[in-house]
C-alpha atoms as a PDB file:
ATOM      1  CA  UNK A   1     104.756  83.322  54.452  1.00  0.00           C
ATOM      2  CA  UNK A   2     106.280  84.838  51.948  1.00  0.00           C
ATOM      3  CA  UNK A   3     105.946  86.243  48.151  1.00  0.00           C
ATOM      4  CA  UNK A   4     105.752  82.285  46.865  1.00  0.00           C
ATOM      5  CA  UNK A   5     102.750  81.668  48.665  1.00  0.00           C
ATOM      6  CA  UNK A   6     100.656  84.641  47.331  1.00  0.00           C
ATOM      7  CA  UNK A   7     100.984  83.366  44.054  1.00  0.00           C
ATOM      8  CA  UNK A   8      97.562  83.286  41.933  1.00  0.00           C
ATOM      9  CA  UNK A   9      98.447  79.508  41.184  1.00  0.00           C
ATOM     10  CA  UNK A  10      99.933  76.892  41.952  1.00  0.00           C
ATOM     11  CA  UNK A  11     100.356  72.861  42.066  1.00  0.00           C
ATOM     12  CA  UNK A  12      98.402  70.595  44.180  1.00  0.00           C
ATOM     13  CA  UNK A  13     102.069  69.351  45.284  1.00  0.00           C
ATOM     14  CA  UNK A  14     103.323  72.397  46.163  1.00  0.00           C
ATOM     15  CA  UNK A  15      99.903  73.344  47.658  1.00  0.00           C
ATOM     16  CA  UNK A  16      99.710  70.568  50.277  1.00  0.00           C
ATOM     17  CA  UNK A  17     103.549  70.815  50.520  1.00  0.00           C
ATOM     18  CA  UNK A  18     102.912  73.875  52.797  1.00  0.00           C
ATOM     19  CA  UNK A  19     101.539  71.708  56.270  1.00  0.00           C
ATOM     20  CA  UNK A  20     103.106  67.950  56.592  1.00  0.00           C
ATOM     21  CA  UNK A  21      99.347  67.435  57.851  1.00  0.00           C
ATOM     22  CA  UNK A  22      97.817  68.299  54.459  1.00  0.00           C
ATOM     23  CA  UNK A  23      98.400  65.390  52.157  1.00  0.00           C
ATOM     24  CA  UNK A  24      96.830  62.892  54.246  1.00  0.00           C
ATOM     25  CA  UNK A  25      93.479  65.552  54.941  1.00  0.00           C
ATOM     26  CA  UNK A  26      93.649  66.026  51.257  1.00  0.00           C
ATOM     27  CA  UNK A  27      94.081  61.696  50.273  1.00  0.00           C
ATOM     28  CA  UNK A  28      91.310  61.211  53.024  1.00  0.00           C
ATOM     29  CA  UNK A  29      88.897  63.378  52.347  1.00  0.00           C
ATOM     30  CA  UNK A  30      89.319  63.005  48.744  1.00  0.00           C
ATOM     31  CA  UNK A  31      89.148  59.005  48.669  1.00  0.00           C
ATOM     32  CA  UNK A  32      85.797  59.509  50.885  1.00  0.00           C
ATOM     33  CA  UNK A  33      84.397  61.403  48.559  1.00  0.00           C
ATOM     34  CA  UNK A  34      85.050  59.539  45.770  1.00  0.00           C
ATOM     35  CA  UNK A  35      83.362  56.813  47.427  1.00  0.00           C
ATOM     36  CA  UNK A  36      79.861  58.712  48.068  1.00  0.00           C
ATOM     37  CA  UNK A  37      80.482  59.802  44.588  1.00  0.00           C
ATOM     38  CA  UNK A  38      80.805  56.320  42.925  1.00  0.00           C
ATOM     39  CA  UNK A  39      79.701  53.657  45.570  1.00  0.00           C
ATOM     40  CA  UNK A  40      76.056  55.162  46.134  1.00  0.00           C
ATOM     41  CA  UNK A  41      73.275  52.509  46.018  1.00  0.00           C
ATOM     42  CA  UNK A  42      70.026  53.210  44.545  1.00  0.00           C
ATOM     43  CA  UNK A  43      68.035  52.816  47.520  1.00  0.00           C
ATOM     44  CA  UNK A  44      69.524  54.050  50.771  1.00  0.00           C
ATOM     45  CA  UNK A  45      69.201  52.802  54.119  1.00  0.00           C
ATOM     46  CA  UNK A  46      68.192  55.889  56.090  1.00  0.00           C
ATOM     47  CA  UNK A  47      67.678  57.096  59.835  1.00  0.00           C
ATOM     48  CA  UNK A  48      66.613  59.751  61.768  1.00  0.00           C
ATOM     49  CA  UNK A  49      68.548  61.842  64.239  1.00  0.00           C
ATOM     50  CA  UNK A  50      67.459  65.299  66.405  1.00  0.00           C
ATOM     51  CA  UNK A  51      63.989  64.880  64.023  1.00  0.00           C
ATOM     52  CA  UNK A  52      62.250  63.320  61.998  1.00  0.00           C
ATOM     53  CA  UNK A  53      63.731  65.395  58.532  1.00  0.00           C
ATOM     54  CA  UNK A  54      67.466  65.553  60.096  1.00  0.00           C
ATOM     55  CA  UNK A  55      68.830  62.322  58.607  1.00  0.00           C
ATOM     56  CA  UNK A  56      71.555  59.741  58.319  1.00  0.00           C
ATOM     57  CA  UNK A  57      72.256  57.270  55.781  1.00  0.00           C
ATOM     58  CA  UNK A  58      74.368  54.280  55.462  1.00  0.00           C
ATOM     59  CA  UNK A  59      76.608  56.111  53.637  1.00  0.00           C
ATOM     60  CA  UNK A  60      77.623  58.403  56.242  1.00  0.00           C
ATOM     61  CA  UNK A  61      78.396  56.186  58.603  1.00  0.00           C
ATOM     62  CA  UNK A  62      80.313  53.820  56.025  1.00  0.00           C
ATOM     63  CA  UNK A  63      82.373  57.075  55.039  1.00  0.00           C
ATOM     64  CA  UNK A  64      83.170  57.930  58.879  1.00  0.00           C
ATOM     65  CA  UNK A  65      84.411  54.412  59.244  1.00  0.00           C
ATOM     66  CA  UNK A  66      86.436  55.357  56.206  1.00  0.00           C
ATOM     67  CA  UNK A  67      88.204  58.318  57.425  1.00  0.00           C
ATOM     68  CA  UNK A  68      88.886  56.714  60.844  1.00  0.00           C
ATOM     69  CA  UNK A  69      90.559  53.739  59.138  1.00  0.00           C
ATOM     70  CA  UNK A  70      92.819  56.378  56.863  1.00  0.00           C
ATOM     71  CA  UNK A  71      93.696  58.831  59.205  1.00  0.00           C
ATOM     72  CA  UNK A  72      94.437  57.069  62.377  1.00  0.00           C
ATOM     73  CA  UNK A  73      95.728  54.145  59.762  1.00  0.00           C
ATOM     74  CA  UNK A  74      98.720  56.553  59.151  1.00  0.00           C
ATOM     75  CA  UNK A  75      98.690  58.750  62.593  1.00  0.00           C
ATOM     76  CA  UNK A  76      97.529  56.145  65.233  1.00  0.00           C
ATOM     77  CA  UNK A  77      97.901  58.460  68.179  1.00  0.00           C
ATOM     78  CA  UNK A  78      96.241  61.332  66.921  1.00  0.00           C
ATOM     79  CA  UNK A  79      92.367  61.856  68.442  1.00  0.00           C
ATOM     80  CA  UNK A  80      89.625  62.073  66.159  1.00  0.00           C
ATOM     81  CA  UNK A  81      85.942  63.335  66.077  1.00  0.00           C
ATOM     82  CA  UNK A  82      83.197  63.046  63.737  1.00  0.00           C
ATOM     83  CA  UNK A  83      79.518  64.107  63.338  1.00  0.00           C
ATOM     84  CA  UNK A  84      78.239  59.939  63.077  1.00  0.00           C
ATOM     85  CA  UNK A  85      80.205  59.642  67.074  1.00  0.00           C
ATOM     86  CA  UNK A  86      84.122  58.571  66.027  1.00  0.00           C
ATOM     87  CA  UNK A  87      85.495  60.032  68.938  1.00  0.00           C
ATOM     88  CA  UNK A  88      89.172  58.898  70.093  1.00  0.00           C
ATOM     89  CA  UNK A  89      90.954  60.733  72.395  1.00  0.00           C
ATOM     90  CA  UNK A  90      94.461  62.312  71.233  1.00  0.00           C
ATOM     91  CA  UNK A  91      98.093  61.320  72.145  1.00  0.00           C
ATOM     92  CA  UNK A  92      99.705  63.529  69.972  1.00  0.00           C
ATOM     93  CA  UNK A  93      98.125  66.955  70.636  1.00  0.00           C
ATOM     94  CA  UNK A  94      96.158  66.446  66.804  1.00  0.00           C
ATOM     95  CA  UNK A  95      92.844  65.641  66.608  1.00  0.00           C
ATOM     96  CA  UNK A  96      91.038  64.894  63.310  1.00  0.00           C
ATOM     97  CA  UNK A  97      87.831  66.760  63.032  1.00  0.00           C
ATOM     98  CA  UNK A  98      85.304  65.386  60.248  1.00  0.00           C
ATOM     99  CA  UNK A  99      81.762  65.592  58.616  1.00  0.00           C
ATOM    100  CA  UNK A 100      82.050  62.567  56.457  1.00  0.00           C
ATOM    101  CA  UNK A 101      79.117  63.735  54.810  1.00  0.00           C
ATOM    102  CA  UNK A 102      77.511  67.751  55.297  1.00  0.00           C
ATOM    103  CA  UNK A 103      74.650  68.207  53.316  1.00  0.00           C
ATOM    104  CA  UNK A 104      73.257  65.089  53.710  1.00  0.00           C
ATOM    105  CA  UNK A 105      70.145  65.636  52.896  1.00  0.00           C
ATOM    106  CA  UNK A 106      71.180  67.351  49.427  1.00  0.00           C
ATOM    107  CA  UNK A 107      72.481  63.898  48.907  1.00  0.00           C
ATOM    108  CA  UNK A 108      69.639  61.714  49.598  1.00  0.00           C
ATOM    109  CA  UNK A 109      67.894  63.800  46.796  1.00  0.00           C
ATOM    110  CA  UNK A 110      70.471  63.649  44.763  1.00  0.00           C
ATOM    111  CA  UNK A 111      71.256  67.254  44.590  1.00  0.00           C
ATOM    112  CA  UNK A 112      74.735  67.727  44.126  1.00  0.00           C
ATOM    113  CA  UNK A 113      75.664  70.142  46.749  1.00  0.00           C
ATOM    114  CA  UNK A 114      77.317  68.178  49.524  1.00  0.00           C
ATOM    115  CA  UNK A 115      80.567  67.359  50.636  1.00  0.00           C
ATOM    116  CA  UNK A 116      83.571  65.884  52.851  1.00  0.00           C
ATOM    117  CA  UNK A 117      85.264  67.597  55.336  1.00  0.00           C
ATOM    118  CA  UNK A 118      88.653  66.821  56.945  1.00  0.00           C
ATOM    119  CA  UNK A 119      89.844  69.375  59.853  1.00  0.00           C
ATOM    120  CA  UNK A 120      93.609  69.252  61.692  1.00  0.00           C
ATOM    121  CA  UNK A 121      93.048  70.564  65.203  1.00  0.00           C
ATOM    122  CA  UNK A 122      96.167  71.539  67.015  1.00  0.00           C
ATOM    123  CA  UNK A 123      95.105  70.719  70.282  1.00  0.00           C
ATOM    124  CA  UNK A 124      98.834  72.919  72.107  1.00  0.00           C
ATOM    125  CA  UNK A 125      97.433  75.880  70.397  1.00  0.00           C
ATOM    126  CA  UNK A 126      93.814  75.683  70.295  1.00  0.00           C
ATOM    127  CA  UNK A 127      93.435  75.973  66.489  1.00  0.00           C
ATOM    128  CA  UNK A 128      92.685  74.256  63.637  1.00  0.00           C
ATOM    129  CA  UNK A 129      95.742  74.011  61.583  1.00  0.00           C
ATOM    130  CA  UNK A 130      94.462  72.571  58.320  1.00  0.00           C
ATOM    131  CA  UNK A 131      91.385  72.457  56.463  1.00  0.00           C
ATOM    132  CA  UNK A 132      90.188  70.223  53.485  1.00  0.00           C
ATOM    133  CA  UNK A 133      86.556  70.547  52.161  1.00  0.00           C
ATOM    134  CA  UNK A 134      86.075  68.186  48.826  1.00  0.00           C
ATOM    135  CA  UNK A 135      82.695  68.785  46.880  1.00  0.00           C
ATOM    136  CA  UNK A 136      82.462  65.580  44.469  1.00  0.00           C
ATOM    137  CA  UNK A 137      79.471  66.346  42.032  1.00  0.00           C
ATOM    138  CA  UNK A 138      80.890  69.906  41.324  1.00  0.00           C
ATOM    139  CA  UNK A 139      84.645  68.604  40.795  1.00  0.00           C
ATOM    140  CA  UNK A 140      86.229  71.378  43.588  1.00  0.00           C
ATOM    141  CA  UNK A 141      88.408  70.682  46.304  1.00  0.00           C
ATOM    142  CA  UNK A 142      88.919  73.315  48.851  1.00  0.00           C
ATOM    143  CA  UNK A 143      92.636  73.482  51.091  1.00  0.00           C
ATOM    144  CA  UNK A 144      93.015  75.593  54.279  1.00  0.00           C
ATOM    145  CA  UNK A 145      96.176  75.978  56.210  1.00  0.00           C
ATOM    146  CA  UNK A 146      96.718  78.149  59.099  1.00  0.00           C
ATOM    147  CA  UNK A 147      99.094  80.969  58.306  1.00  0.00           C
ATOM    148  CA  UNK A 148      99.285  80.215  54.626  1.00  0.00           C
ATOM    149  CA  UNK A 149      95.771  81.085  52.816  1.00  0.00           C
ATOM    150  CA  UNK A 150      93.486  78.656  50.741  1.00  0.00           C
ATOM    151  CA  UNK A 151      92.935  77.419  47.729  1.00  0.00           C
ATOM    152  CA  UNK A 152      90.376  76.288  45.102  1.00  0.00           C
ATOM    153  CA  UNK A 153      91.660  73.103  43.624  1.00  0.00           C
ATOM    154  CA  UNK A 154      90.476  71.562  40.095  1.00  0.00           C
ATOM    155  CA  UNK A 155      92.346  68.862  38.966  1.00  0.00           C
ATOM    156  CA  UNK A 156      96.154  69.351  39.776  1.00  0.00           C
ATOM    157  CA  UNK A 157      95.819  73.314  39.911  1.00  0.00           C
ATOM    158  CA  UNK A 158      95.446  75.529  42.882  1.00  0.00           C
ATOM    159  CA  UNK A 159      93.603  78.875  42.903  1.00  0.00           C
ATOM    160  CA  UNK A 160      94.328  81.110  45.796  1.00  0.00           C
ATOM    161  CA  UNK A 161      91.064  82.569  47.016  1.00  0.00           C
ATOM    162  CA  UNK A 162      89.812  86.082  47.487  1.00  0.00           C
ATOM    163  CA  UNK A 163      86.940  86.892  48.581  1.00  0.00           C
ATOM    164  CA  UNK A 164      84.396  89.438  46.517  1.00  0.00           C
ATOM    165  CA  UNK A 165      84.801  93.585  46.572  1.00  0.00           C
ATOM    166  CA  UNK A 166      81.700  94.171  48.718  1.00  0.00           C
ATOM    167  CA  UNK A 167      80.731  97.942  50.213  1.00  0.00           C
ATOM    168  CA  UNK A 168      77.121  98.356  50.388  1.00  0.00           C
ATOM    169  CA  UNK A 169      74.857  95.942  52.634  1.00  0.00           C
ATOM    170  CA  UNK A 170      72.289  96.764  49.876  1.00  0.00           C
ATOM    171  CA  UNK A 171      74.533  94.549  47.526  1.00  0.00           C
ATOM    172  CA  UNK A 172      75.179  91.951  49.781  1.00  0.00           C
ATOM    173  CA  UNK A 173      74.309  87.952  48.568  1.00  0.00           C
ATOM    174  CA  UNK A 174      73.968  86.391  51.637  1.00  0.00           C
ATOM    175  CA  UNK A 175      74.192  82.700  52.131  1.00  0.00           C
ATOM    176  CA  UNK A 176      72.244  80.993  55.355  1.00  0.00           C
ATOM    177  CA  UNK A 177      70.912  77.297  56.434  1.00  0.00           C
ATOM    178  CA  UNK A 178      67.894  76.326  58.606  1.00  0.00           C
ATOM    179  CA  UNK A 179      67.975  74.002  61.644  1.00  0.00           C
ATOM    180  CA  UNK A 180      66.093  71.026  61.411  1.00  0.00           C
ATOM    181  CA  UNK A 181      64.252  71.088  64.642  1.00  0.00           C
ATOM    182  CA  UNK A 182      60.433  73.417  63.790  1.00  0.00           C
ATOM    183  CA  UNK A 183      60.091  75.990  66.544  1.00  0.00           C
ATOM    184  CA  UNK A 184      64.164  77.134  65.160  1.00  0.00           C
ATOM    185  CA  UNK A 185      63.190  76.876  61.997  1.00  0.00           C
ATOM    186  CA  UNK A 186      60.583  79.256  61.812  1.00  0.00           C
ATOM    187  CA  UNK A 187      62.381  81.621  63.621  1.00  0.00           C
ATOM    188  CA  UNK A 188      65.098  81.359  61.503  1.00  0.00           C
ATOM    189  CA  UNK A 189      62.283  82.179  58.909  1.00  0.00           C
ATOM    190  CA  UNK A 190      61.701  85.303  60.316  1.00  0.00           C
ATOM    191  CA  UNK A 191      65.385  86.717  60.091  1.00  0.00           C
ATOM    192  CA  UNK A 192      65.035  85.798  56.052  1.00  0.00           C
ATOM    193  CA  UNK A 193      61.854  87.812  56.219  1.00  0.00           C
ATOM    194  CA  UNK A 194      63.128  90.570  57.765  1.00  0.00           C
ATOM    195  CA  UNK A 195      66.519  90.205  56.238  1.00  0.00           C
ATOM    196  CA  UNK A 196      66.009  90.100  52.662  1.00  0.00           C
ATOM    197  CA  UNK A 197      64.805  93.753  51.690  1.00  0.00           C
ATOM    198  CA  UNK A 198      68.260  94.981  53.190  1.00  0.00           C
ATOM    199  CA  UNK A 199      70.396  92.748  50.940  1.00  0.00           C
ATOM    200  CA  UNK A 200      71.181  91.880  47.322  1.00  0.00           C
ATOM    201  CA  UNK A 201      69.515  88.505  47.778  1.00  0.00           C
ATOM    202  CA  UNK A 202      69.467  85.232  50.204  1.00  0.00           C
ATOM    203  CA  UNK A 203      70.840  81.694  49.002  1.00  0.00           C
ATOM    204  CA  UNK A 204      70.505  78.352  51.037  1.00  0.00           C
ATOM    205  CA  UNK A 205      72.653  75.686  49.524  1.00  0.00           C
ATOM    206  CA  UNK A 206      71.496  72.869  52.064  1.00  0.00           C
ATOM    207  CA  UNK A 207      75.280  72.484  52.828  1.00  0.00           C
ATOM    208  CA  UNK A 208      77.623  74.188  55.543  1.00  0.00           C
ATOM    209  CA  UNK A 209      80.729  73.359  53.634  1.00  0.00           C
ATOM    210  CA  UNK A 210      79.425  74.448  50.165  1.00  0.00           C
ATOM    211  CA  UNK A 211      78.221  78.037  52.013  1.00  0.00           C
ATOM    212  CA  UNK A 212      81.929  78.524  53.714  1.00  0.00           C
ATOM    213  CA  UNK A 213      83.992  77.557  50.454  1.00  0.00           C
ATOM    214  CA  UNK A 214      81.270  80.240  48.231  1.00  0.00           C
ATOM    215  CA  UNK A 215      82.313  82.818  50.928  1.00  0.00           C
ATOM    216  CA  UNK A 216      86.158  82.415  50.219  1.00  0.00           C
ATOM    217  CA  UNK A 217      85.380  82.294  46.690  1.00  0.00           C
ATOM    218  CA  UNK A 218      83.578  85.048  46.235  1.00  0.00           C
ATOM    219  CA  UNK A 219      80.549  83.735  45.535  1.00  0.00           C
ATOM    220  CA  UNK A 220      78.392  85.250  48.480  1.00  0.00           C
ATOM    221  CA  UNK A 221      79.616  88.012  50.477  1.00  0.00           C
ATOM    222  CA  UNK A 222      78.516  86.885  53.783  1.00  0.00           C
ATOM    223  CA  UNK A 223      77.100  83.273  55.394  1.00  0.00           C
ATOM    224  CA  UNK A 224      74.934  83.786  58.781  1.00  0.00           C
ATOM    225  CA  UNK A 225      73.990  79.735  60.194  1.00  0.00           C
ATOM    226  CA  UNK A 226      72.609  79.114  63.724  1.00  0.00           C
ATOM    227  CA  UNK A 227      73.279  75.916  65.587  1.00  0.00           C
ATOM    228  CA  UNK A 228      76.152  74.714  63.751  1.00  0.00           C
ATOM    229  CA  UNK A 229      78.094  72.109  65.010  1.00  0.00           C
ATOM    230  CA  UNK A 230      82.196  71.891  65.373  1.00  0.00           C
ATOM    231  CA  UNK A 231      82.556  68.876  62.568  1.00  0.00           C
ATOM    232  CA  UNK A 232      80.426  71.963  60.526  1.00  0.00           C
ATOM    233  CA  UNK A 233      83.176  74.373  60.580  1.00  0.00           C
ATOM    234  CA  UNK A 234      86.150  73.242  61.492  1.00  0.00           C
ATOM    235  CA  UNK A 235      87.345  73.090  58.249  1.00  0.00           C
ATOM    236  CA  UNK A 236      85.097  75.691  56.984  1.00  0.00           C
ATOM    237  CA  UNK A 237      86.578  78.343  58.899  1.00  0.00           C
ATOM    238  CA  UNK A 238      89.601  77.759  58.310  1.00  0.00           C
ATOM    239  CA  UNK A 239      89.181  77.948  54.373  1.00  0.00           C
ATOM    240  CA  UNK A 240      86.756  80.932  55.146  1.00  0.00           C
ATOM    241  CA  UNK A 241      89.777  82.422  57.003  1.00  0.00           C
ATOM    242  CA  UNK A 242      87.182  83.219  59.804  1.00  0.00           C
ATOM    243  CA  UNK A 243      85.409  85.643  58.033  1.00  0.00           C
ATOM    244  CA  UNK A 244      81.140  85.669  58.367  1.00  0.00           C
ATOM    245  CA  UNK A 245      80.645  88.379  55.765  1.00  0.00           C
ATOM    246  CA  UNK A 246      83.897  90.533  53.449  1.00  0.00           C
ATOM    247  CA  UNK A 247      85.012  93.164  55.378  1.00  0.00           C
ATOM    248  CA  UNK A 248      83.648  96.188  53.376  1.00  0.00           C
ATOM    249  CA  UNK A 249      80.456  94.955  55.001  1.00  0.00           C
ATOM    250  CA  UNK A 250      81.227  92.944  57.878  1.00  0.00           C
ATOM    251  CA  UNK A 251      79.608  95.841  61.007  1.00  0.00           C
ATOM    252  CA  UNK A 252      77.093  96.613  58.568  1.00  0.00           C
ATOM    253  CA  UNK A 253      75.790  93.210  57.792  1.00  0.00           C
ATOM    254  CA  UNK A 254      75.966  91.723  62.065  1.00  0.00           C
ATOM    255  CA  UNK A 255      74.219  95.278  62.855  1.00  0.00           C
ATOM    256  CA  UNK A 256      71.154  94.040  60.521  1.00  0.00           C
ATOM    257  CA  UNK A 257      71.623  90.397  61.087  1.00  0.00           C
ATOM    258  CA  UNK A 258      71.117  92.033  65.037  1.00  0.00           C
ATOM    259  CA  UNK A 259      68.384  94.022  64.381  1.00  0.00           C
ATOM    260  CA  UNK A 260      66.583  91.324  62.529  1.00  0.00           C
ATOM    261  CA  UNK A 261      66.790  88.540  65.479  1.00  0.00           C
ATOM    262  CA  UNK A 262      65.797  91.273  67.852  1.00  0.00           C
ATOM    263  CA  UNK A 263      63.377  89.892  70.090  1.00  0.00           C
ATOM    264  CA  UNK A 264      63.434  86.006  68.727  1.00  0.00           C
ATOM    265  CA  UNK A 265      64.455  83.211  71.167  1.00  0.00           C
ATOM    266  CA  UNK A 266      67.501  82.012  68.693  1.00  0.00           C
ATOM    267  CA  UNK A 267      68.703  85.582  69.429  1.00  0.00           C
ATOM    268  CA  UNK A 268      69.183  84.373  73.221  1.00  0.00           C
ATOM    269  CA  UNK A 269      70.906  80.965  71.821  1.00  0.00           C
ATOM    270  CA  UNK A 270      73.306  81.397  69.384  1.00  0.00           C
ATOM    271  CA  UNK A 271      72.155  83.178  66.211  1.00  0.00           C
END
């Protein structure tokens, strides 16, 4: 795109000037958050979903109904589909993808790695087209857009993000997540087990989102996840500019990640 856009810095206007899709991901998502930020009760109303320890709250579903009303408020023919079941159809060729709340969980216990995330699916080309991840509690906003790079944002300044120098697997801080459903889980148990003497160290944040946005910040230098769902990484992708580990260590690290989930049923699903 361009010498302007590989600038270090730059404004949150000039930043979401780049897609006409991104100011209203970026107003959405950032107005939902705000509102799990400040509008939490004390006690919330909870469910379960798949099992037992994979939850929903009222919150969720209030901050779904949220981004419905503000997307599709301002783009009425555009489809939309989130993780609580919004699902519209589109008439435009967009369609809204959103987690209203990943890392919900993390929330409940009031641990403040969650987040929102707002995805622009151009449905003509197949892609997502822009990506907005907004982490309240740690005051970070995250902006992907297709064919332009992504950003960091604090406040009204935009940090273009790089992801870390890695080389050697042996240095490698590797970010994962567990399914929720037991017999996965302790498979998924078994890949850390065998995993973790080949690497720097292992870090589970509890949150998709959070794990894609410390990839393209250089905060880990690879994310593995099994059984993630398209509201999980639409957005995160996109900021993550498709990347599962930095490319000095990319074979290296899916050779091991391999190895390790040799002869494990998640190998046969989707690891």
């Amino acid at each position: 795109m361009g010498t302007s856009t590989d600038a270090p810095t730059r404004t949150l206007a000039e930043v979401l000037a780049l897609h006409p899709l991104a100011d209203l991901a970026w107003r959405a998502a950032s107005e939902a958050g705000r509102f799990l930020l400040t509008e939490r009760p004390d006690e919330l109303s909870v469910e379960s979903k798949s099992t037992p320890t994979d939850v929903v709250t009222s919150m969720d579903k209030a901050a779904e109904h949220l981004l419905f009303e503000r997307l599709l408020g301002e783009r009425p023919g555009d489809g939309l589909m989130g993780e609580e079941g919004s699902d519209r159809a589109s008439e435009t060729g967009i369609r809204w993808i959103v987690d209203p709340l990943d890392g919900t969980v993390n929330y409940l216990y009031r641990i403040p790695l969650w987040g929102v995330s707002v995805a622009a699916e151009d449905q003509d080309i197949g892609a997502t087209v822009v990506g907005v991840i907004v982490t309240p509690e740690t005051g970070e906003g995250f902006i992907g857009i297709r064919g332009a790079g992504a950003w960091r944002v604090v406040g009204d300044v935009c940090e273009r993000l790089h992801v870390r120098d890695c080389t050697s697997l042996g240095q490698t801080m590797v970010a994962t997540g567990f399914c929720y459903e037991p017999d996965i889980r302790a498979e998924q148990a078994l890949i850390v087990q065998r995993l973790i003497s080949r690497v720097r160290d292992i870090r589970r944040t509890g949150c998709a989102v959070v794990d894609f946005t410390w990839l393209a910040s250089g905060r880990t230098d690879a994310y593995y996840e099994a059984h993630l769902n398209v509201w999980d990484v639409a957005a995160g992708l996109l900021i993550a500019r498709d990347l599962v580990a930095v490319p000095g260590i990319a074979k290296a690290f899916q050779g091991a990640l391999d190895e390790c989930s040799a002869g494990l049923g998640i190998n046969k699903r989707d690891a």
